[in-house]
Protein backbone atom coordinates (compact mmCIF):
# COMPACT_ATOMS: atom_id res chain seq x y z
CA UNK A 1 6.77 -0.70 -83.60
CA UNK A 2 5.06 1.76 -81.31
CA UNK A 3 3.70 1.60 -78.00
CA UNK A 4 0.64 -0.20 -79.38
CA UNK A 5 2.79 -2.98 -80.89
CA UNK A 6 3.91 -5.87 -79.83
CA UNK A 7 7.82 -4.68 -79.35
CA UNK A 8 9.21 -1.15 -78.98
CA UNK A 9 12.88 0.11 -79.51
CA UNK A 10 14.89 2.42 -77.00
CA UNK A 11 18.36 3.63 -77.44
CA UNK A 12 20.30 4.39 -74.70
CA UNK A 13 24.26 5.23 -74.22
CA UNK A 14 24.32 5.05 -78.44
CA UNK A 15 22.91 1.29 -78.71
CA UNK A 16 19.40 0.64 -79.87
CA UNK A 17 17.98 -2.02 -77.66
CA UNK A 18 14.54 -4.26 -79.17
CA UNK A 19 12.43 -5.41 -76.32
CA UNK A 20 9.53 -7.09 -76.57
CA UNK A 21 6.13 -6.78 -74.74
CA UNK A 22 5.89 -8.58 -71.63
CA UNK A 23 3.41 -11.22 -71.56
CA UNK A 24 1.07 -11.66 -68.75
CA UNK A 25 0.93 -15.49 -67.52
CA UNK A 26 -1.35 -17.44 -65.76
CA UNK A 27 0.29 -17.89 -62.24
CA UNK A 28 -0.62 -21.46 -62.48
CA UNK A 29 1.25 -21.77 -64.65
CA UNK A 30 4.09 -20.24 -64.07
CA UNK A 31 4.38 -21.89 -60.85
CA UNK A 32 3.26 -25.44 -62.61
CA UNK A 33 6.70 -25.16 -64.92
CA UNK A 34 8.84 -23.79 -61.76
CA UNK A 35 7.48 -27.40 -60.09
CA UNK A 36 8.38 -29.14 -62.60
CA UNK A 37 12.32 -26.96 -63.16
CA UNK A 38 12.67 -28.39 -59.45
CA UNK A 39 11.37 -31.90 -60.06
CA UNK A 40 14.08 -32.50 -62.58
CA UNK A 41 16.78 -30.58 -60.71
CA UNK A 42 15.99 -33.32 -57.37
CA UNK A 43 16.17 -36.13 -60.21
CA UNK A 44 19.61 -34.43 -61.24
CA UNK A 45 20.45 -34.56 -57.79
CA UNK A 46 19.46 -37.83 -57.31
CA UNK A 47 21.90 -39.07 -59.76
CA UNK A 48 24.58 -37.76 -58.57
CA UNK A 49 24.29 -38.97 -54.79
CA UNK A 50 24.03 -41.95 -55.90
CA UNK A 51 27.06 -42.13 -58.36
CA UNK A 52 28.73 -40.18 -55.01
CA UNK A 53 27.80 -43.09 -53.06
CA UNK A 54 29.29 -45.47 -55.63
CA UNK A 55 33.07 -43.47 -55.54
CA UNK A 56 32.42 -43.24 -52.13
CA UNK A 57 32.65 -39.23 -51.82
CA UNK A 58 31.49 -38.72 -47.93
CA UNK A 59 31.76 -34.90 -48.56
CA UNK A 60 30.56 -34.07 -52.11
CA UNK A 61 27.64 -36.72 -50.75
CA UNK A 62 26.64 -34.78 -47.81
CA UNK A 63 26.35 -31.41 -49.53
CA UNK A 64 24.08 -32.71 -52.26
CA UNK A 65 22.15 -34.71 -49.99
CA UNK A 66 21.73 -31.33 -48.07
CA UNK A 67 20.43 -29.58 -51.46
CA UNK A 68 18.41 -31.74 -52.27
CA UNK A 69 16.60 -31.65 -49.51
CA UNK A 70 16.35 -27.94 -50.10
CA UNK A 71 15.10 -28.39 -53.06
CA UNK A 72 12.41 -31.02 -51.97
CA UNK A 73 10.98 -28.23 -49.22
CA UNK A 74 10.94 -25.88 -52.01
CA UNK A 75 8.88 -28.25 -53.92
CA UNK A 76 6.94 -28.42 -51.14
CA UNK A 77 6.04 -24.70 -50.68
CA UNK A 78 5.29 -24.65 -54.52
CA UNK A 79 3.00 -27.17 -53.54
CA UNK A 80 0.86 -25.38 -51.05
CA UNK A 81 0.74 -22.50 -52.79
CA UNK A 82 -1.28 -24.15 -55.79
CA UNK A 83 -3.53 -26.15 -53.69
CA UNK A 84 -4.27 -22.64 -51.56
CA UNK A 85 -7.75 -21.21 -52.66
CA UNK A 86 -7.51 -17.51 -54.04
């Protein structure tokens, strides 16, 4: 399809290459699934702490404790950004 269509075609170095149309998104939502992509990672996480803290793994504990919490003041940020008007 043309440039009026929903995908075009290029070829470059000898390969033809399809790409399709990028969609605009609402940035709500975008940033609503990202939330939720870092709410299940922190579950994830989670997890695995506590089957670190079962085996007793002082190191592998302490570095997923640490990205977790990364990962929690990401969430965080997400957060404000939502809730902030505009």
């Amino acid at each position: 399809m043309g440039a009026g269509g929903k995908d075009s075609t290029r070829v470059a170095a000898g390969r033809i290459y399809r790409q399709t149309q990028v969609m605009t998104t609402d940035p709500n939502a975008e940033l609503s699934s990202l939330a939720s992509q870092i709410d299940a990672l922190i579950a994830r996480l989670a997890e695995m702490i506590d089957a670190a803290s079962v085996d007793q793994s002082g190191k592998e504990s302490h570095g997923l404790v640490e990205a977790e919490r990364h990962l929690q003041g990401a969430r965080r940020e997400l957060t404000r950004v939502q809730q902030s008007p505009g």
